[in-house]
Protein backbone atom coordinates (compact mmCIF):
# COMPACT_ATOMS: atom_id res chain seq x y z
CA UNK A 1 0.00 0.00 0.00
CA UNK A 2 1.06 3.44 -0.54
CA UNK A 3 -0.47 6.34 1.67
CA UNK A 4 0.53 9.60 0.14
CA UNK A 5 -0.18 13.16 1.75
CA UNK A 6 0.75 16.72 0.19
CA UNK A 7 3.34 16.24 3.32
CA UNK A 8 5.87 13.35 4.31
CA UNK A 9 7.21 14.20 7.59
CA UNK A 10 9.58 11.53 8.48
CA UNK A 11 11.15 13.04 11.52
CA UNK A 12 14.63 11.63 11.00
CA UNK A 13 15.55 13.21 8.14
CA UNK A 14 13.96 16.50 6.43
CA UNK A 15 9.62 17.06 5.42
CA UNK A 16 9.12 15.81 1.43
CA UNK A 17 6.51 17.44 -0.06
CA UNK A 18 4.01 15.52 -1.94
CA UNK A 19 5.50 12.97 -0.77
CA UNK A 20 4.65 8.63 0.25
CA UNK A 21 5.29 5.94 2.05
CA UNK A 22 5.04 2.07 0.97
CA UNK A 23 4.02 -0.21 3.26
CA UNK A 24 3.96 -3.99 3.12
CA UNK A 25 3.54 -6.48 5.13
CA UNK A 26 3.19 -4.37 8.27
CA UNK A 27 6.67 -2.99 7.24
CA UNK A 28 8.12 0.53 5.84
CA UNK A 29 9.67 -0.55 2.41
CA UNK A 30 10.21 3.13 1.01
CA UNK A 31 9.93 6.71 1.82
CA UNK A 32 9.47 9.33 -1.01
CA UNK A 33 8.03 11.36 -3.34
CA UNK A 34 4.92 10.29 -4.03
CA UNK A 35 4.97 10.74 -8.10
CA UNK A 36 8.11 8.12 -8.39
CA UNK A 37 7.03 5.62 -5.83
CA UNK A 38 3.85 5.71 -7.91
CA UNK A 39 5.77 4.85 -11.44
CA UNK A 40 8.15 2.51 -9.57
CA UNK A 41 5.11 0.34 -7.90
CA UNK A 42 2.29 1.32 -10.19
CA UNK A 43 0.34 -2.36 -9.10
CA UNK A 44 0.04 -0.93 -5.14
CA UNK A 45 -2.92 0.34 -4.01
CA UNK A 46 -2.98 4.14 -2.93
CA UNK A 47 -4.61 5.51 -0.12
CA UNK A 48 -4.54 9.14 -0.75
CA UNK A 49 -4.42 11.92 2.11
CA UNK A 50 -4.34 14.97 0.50
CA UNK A 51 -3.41 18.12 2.37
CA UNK A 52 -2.23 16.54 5.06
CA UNK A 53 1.50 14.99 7.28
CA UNK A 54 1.86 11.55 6.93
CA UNK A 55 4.34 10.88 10.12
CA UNK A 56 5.42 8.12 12.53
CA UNK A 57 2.54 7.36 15.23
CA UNK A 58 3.41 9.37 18.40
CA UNK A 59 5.76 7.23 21.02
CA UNK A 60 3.89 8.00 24.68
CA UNK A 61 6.87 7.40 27.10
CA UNK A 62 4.57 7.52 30.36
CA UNK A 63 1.14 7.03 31.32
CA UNK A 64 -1.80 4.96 33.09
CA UNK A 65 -4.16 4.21 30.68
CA UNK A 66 -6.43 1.93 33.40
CA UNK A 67 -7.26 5.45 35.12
CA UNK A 68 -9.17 7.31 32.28
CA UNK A 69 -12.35 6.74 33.83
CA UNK A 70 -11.05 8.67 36.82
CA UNK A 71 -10.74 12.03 35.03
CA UNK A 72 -12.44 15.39 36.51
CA UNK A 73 -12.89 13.98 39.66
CA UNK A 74 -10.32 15.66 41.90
CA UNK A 75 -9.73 19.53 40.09
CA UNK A 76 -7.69 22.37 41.28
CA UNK A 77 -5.10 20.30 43.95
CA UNK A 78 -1.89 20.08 43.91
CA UNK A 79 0.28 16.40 43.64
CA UNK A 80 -0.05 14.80 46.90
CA UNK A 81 -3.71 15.77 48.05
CA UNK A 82 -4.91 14.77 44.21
CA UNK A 83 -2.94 11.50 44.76
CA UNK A 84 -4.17 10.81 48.39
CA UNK A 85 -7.98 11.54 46.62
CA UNK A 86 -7.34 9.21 43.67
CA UNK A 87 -6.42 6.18 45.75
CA UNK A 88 -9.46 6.79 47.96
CA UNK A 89 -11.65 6.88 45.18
CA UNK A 90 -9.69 3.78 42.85
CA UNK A 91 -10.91 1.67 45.91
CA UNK A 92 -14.66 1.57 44.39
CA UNK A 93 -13.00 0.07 40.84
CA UNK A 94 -13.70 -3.77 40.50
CA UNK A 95 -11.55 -5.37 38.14
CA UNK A 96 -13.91 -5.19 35.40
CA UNK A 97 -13.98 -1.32 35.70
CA UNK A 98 -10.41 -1.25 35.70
CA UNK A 99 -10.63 -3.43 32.41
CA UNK A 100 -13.20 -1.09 30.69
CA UNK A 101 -11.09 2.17 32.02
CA UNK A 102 -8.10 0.98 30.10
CA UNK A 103 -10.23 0.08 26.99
CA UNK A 104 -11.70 3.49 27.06
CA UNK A 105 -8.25 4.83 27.24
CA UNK A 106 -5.96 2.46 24.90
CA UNK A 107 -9.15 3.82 22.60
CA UNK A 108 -8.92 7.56 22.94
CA UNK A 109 -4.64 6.88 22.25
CA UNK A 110 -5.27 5.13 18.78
CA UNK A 111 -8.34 8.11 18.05
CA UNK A 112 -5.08 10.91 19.33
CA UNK A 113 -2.22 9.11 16.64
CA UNK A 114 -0.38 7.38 19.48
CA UNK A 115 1.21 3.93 18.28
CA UNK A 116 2.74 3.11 21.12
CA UNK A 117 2.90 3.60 25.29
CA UNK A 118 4.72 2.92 28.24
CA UNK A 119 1.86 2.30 30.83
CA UNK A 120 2.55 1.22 34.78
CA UNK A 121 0.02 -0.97 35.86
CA UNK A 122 -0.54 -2.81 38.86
CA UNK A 123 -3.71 -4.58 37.45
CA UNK A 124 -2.47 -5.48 33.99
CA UNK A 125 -5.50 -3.97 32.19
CA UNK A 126 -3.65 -1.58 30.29
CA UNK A 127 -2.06 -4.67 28.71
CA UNK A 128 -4.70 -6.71 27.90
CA UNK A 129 -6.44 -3.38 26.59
CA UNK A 130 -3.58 -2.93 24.07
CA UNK A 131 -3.75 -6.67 23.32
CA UNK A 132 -7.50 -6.14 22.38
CA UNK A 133 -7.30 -3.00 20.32
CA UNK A 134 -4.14 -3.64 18.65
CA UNK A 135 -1.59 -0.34 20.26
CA UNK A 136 1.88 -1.40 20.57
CA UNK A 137 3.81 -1.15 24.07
CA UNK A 138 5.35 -1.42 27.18
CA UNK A 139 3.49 -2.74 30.07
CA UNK A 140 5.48 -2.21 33.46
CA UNK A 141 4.10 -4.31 36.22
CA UNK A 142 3.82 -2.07 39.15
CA UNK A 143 5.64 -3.57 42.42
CA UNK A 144 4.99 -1.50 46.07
CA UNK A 145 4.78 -1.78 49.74
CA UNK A 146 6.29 0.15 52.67
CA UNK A 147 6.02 -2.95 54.92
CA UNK A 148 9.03 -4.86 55.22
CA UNK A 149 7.15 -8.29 56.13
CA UNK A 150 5.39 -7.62 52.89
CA UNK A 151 8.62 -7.79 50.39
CA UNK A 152 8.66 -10.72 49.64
CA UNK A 153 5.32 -11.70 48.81
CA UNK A 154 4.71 -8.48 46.88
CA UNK A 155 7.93 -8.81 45.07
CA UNK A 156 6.74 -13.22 44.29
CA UNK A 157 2.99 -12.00 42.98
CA UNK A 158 4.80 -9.33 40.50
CA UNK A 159 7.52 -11.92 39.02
CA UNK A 160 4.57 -14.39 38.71
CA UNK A 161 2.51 -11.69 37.16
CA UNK A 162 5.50 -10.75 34.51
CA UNK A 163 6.25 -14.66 33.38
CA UNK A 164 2.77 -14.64 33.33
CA UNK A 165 2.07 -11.63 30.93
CA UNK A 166 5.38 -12.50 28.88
CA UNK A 167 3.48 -16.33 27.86
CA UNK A 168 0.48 -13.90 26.46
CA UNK A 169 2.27 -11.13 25.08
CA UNK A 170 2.48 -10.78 20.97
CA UNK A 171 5.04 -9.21 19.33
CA UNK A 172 3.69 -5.92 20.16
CA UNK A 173 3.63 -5.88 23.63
CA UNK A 174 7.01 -5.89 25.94
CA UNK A 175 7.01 -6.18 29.69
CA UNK A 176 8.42 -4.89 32.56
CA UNK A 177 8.80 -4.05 35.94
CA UNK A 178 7.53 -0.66 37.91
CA UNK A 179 8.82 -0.09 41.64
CA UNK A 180 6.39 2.01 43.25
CA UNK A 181 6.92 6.01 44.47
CA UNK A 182 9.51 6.38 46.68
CA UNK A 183 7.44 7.40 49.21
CA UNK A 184 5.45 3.86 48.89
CA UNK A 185 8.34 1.98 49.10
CA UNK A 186 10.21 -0.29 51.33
CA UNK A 187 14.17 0.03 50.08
CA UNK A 188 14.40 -3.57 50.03
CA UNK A 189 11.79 -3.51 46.85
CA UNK A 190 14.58 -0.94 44.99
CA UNK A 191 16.89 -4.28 45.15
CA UNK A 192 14.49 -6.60 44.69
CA UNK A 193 13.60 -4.65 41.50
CA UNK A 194 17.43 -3.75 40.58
CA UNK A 195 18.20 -7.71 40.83
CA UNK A 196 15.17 -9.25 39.04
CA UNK A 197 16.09 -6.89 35.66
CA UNK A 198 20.00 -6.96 35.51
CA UNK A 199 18.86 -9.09 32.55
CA UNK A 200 17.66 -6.61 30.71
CA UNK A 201 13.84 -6.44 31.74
CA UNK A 202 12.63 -2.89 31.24
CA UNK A 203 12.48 -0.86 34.64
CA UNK A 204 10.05 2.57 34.91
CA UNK A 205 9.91 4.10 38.10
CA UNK A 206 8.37 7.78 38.81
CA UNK A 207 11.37 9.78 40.19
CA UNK A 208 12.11 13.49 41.47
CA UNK A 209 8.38 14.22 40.14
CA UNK A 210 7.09 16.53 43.10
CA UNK A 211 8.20 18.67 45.70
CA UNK A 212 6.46 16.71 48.37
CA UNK A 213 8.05 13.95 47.11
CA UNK A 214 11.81 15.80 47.63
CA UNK A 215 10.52 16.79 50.94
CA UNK A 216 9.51 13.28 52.29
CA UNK A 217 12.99 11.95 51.31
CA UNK A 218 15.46 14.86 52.11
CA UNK A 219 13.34 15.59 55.06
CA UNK A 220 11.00 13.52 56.24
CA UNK A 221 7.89 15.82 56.21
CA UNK A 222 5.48 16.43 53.87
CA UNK A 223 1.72 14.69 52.93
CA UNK A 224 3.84 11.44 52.34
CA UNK A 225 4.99 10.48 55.60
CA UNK A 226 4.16 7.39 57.01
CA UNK A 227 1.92 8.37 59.87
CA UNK A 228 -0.13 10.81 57.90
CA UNK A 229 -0.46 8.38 55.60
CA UNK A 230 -1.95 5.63 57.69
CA UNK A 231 -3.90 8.10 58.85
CA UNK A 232 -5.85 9.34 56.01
CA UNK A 233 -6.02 5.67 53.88
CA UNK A 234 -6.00 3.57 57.20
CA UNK A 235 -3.42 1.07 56.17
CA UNK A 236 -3.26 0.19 59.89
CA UNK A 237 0.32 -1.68 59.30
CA UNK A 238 3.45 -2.00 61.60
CA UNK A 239 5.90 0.70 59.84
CA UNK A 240 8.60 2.46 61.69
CA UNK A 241 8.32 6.44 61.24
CA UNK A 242 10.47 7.12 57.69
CA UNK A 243 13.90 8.42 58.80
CA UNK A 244 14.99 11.73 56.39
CA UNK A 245 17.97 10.71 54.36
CA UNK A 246 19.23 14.46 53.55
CA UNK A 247 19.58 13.37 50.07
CA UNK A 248 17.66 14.55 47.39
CA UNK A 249 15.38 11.34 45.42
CA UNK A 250 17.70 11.09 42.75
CA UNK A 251 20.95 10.21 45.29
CA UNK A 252 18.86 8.63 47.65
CA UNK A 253 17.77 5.92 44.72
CA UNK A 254 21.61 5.79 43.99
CA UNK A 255 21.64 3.84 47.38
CA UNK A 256 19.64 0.48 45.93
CA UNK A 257 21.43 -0.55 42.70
CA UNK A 258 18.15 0.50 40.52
CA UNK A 259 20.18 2.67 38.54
CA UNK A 260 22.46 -0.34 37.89
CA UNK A 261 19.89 -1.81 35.54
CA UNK A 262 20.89 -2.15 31.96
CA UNK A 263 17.38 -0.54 30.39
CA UNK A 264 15.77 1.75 33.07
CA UNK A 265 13.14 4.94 32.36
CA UNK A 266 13.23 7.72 35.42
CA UNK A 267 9.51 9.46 34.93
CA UNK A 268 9.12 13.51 35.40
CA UNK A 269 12.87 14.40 37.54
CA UNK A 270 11.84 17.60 37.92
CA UNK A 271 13.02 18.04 41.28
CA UNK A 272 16.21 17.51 40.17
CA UNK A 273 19.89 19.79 40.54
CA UNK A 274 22.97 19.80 38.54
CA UNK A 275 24.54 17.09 40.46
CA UNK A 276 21.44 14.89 39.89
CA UNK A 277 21.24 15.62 36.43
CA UNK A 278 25.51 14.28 36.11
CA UNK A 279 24.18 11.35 38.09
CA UNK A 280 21.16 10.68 35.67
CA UNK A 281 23.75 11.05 32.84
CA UNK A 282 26.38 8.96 34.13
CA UNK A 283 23.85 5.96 34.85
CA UNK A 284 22.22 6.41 31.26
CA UNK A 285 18.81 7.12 32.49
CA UNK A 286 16.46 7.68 29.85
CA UNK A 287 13.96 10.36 31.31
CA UNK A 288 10.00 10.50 30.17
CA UNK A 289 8.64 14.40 30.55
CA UNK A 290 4.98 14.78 31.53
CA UNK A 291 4.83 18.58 31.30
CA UNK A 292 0.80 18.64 31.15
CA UNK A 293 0.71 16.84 34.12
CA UNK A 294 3.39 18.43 36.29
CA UNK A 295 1.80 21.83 35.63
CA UNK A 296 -1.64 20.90 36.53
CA UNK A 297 -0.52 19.05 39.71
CA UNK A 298 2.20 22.51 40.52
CA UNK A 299 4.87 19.72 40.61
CA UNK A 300 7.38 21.88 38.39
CA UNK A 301 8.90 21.75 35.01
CA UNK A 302 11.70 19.50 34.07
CA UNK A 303 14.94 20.95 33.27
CA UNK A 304 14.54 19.49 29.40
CA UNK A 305 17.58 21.61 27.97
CA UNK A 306 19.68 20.66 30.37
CA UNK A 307 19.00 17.45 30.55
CA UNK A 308 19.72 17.34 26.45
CA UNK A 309 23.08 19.18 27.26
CA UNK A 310 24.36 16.31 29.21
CA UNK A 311 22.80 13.55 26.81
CA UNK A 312 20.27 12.27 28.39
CA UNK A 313 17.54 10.74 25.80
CA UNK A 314 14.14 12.17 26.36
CA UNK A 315 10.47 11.03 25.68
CA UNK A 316 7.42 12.61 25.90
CA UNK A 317 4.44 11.34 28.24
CA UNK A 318 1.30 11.90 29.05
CA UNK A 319 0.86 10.77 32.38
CA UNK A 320 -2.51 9.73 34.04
CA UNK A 321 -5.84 10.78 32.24
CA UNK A 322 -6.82 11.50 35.26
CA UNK A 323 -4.71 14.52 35.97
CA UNK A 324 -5.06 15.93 32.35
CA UNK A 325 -8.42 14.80 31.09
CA UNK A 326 -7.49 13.87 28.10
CA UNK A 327 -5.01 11.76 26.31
CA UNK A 328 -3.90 14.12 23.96
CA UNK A 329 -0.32 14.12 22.41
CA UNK A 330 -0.93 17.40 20.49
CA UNK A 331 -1.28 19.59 23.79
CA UNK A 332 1.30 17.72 25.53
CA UNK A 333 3.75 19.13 22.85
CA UNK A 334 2.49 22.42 22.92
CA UNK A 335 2.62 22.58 26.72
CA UNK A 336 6.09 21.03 27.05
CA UNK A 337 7.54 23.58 24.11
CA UNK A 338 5.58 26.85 25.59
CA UNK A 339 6.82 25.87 29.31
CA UNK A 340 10.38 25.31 27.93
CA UNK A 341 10.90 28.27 25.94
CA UNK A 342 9.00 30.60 28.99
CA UNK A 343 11.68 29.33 32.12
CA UNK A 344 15.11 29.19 29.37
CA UNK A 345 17.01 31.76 28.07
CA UNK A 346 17.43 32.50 24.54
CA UNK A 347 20.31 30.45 23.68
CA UNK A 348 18.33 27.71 24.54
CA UNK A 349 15.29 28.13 22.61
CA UNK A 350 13.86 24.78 21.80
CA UNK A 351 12.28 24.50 18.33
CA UNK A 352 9.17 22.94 17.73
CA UNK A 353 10.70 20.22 15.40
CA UNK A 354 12.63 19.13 18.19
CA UNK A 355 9.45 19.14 20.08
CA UNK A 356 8.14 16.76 17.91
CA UNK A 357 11.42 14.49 17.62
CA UNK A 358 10.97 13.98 21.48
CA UNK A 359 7.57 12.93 21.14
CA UNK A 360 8.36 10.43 18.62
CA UNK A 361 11.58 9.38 17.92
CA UNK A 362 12.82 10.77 21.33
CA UNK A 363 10.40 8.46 23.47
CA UNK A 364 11.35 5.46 21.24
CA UNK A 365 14.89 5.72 22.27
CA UNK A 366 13.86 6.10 25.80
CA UNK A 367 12.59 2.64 25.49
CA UNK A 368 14.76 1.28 23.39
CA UNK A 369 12.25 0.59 20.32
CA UNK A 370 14.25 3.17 18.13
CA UNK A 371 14.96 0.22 15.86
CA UNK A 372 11.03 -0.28 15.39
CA UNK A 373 9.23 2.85 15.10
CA UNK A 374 9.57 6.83 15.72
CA UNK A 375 10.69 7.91 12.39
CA UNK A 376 9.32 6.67 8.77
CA UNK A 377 12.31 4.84 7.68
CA UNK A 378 13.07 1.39 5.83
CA UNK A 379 12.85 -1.66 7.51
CA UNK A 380 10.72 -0.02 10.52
CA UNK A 381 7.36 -0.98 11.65
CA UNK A 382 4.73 0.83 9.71
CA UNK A 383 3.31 2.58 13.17
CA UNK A 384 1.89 5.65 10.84
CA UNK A 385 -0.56 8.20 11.36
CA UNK A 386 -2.12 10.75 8.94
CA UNK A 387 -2.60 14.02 10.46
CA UNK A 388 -5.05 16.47 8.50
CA UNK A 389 -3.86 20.29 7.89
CA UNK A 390 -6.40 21.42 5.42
CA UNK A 391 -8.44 22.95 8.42
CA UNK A 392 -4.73 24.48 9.84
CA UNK A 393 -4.18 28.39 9.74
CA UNK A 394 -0.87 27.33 8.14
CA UNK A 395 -2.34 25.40 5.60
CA UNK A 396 -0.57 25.27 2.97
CA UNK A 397 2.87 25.77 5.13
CA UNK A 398 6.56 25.77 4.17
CA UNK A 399 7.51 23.71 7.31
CA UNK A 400 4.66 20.63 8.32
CA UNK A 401 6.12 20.27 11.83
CA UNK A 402 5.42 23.27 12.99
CA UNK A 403 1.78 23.42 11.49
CA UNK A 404 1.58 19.80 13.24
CA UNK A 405 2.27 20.73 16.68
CA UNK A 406 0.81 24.26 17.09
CA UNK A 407 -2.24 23.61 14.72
CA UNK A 408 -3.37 20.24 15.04
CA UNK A 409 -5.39 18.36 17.40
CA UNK A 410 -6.83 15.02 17.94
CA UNK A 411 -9.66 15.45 16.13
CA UNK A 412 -7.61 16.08 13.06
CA UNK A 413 -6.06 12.02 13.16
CA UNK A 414 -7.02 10.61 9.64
CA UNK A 415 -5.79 7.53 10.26
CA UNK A 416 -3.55 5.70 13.03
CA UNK A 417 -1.65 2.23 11.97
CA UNK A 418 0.08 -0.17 14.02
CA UNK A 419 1.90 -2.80 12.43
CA UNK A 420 0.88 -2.08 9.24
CA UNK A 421 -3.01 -2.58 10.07
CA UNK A 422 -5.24 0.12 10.19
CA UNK A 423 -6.90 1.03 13.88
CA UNK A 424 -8.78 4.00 13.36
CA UNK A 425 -9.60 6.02 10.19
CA UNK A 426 -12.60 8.31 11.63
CA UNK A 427 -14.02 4.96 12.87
CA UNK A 428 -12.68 2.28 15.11
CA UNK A 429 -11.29 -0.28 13.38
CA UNK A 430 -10.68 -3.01 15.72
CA UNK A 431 -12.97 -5.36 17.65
CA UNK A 432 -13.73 -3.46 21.01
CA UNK A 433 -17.39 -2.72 21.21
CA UNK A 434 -16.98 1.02 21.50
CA UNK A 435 -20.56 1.85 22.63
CA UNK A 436 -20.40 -0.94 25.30
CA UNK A 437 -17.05 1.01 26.41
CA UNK A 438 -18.48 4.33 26.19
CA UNK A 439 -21.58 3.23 28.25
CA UNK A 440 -19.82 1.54 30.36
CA UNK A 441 -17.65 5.05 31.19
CA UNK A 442 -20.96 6.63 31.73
CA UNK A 443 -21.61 3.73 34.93
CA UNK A 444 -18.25 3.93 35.89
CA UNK A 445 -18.45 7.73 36.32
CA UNK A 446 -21.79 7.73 38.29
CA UNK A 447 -20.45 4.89 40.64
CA UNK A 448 -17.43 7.01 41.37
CA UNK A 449 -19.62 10.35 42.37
CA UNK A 450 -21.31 8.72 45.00
């Protein structure tokens, strides 16, 4: 098949205009202009675009796609109350909510142009919602406890969980391993964690991502400590008092081999100084940004150029629907570029095609799937997505990035493809029942109102 567009934005190398891509057998075969692929294949079939960027589906590094049910409930609260009122209320889920939330979700990613995620889960429905709509990704099993006589049956149910996710996975889906916050967190779990994926198992962890979060650790006071804690979710459990370490998260993590592992994702650090930012580079941390979410929760703004300056591979996330009501790669940009270019100086001005390398090509690389998708090139995964401009107030434009990320939105996806097979070209394509999902969000919402 060859999809051809007025634009051809393949993100590793320059925009072709009236350009195309050939795609066979789930596969990129060729990238070019659209007149000689034409001549040189004239028996494909051609699925025409017109004005509009044909570009790699967008990469999201970080997010939760089991909580999109959740959104709107907790507004105008910063990080640790909204978190504190999120687990209160994810108590009323039963497992087939959590099922249906990640359906809606894994839906509303394919309907934005996202390809691909990087979800933590403790429930494994964003997996088996990615298995059922077709999105590729990885699923990070979600390990946790603050009880030390807990470890070790905590750490056995997440292993089991991973073998047991691996034997169903297809060639789409890769899985790994989540510790919990730092502030829900035995240190023993850090090592359990840092031992079970020396081999190479993908590690996410959130890191650095809130200023309660650096309190709690450096300090020992903020929302997170233990007896406040107990307090307001009544865990009722046996836990010494947390003991301030005087280090900020990123050194204090330093202490339980995590950063040891050979493929490891640090999610937000934007509580982070220079000397964490050498210690992230050193390590080779690859670092998912979730600038939506960190401004709506006042956690801060990452420290993107200067995480660049010291090499440090960045993706783009977009965190928990639930903080930013929407899954929406397009705004994510726009925030994350606007945010960037308002707290740097000018020598430092980001552009927005670098923007949109981060949110592709960038977040591939910060899982290691750089070799599959993020760019349109030969011998990648055809993960593609046709994004209309004919609406844009750029339209027609000299330069198709930019018109992509300050014009578009997700209601201007054409198409999204994964794998080479079509998930959504104004309609679903795949086999969810998306009226059962969407009134099943409708009962899910009510229940969690009461």
């Amino acid at each position: 098949m060859l999809l051809v567009a007025r634009y051809v934005i393949p993100v590793s190398a320059s925009p072709i205009e009236n350009g195309a891509v050939l795609v066979q057998d789930g596969t990129i075969v060729e990238v070019g202009l659209a007149n000689r692929l034409k001549m040189q294949y004239p028996d494909e079939p051609v699925k025409d675009f017109g004005l509009a960027a044909i570009m790699p589906g967008f990469v999201d590094a970080h997010t939760h796609l089991e909580y999109s049910a959740l959104r709107g409930l907790i507004n105008d609260a910063p990080f640790a109350a909204w978190k504190l009122h999120i687990a209160d209320k994810s108590k009323l889920f039963s497992d087939e909510d959590w099922d249906d939330s990640a359906l809606l979700g894994g839906m509303e990613a394919v309907r934005s142009g996202i390809t691909t995620v990087a979800d933590i889960t403790a429930t494994g429905a964003s997996f088996r919602a990615a298995q059922a709509i077709g999105l590729r990704g990885v699923f990070y099993r979600e390990v946790g406890t603050m009880d030390r006589l807990e470890i070790d049956t905590v750490l056995e149910e997440a292993f089991a969980d991973i073998e047991k996710w691996r034997s169903q996975a297809t060639s789409l889906q890769t899985i790994g391993i989540a510790p919990a916050a730092l502030f829900a967190c035995h240190p023993q779990i850090f090592e359990g964690v840092a031992r079970y994926a020396m081999d190479g198992t993908p590690v996410a962890m959130h890191l650095a991502g809130s200023r309660e979060e650096y309190e709690f650790i450096r300090y020992g006071s903020s929302p997170f400590s233990v007896h406040s804690v107990e307090q307001e979710r009544g865990y009722g459990i046996d836990v010494p008092p947390w003991l301030a370490t005087g280090a900020s998260p990123v050194r204090y993590i330093l202490n339980w081999g995590v950063f040891d592992v050979p493929n490891l994702l640090a999610i937000h650090c934007v509580q982070v100084d220079d000397e964490d930012i050498d210690k992230l580079a050193e390590f080779k941390v690859n670092i998912a940004i979730c600038p939506r979410c960190n401004a709506q929760l006042g956690m801060g703004v990452a420290p993107l150029i200067k995480f660049r300056n010291a090499g440090i591979t960045v993706g783009l996330g977009t965190d928990s629907p639930a903080v930013t009501d929407s899954i929406d790669p397009f705004a994510e940009m726009r925030t994350g570029l606007l945010l960037q270019r308002a707290t740097s100086n000018r020598a430092s001005f980001i552009k927005a095609t670098e923007m949109l390398e981060i949110a592709t090509l960038g977040s591939a690389k910060a899982l290691g799937l750089e070799d599959q998708v993020g760019s349109l090139e030969a011998g990648k995964k055809a993960d593609i997505i046709a994004v209309d401009l004919s609406r844009s107030s750029q339209a027609p434009t000299h330069d198709p990035g930019q018109a992509v990320l300050f014009t578009a939105h997700p209601g201007s996806i054409m198409m999204t493809m994964v794998d080479g097979e079509i998930l959504y070209d104004g309609v679903h394509r795949h086999k969810v029942d998306v009226d059962r999902i969407m009134d099943r969000s409708e009962e899910m919402r009510l229940k969690l109102r009461m």
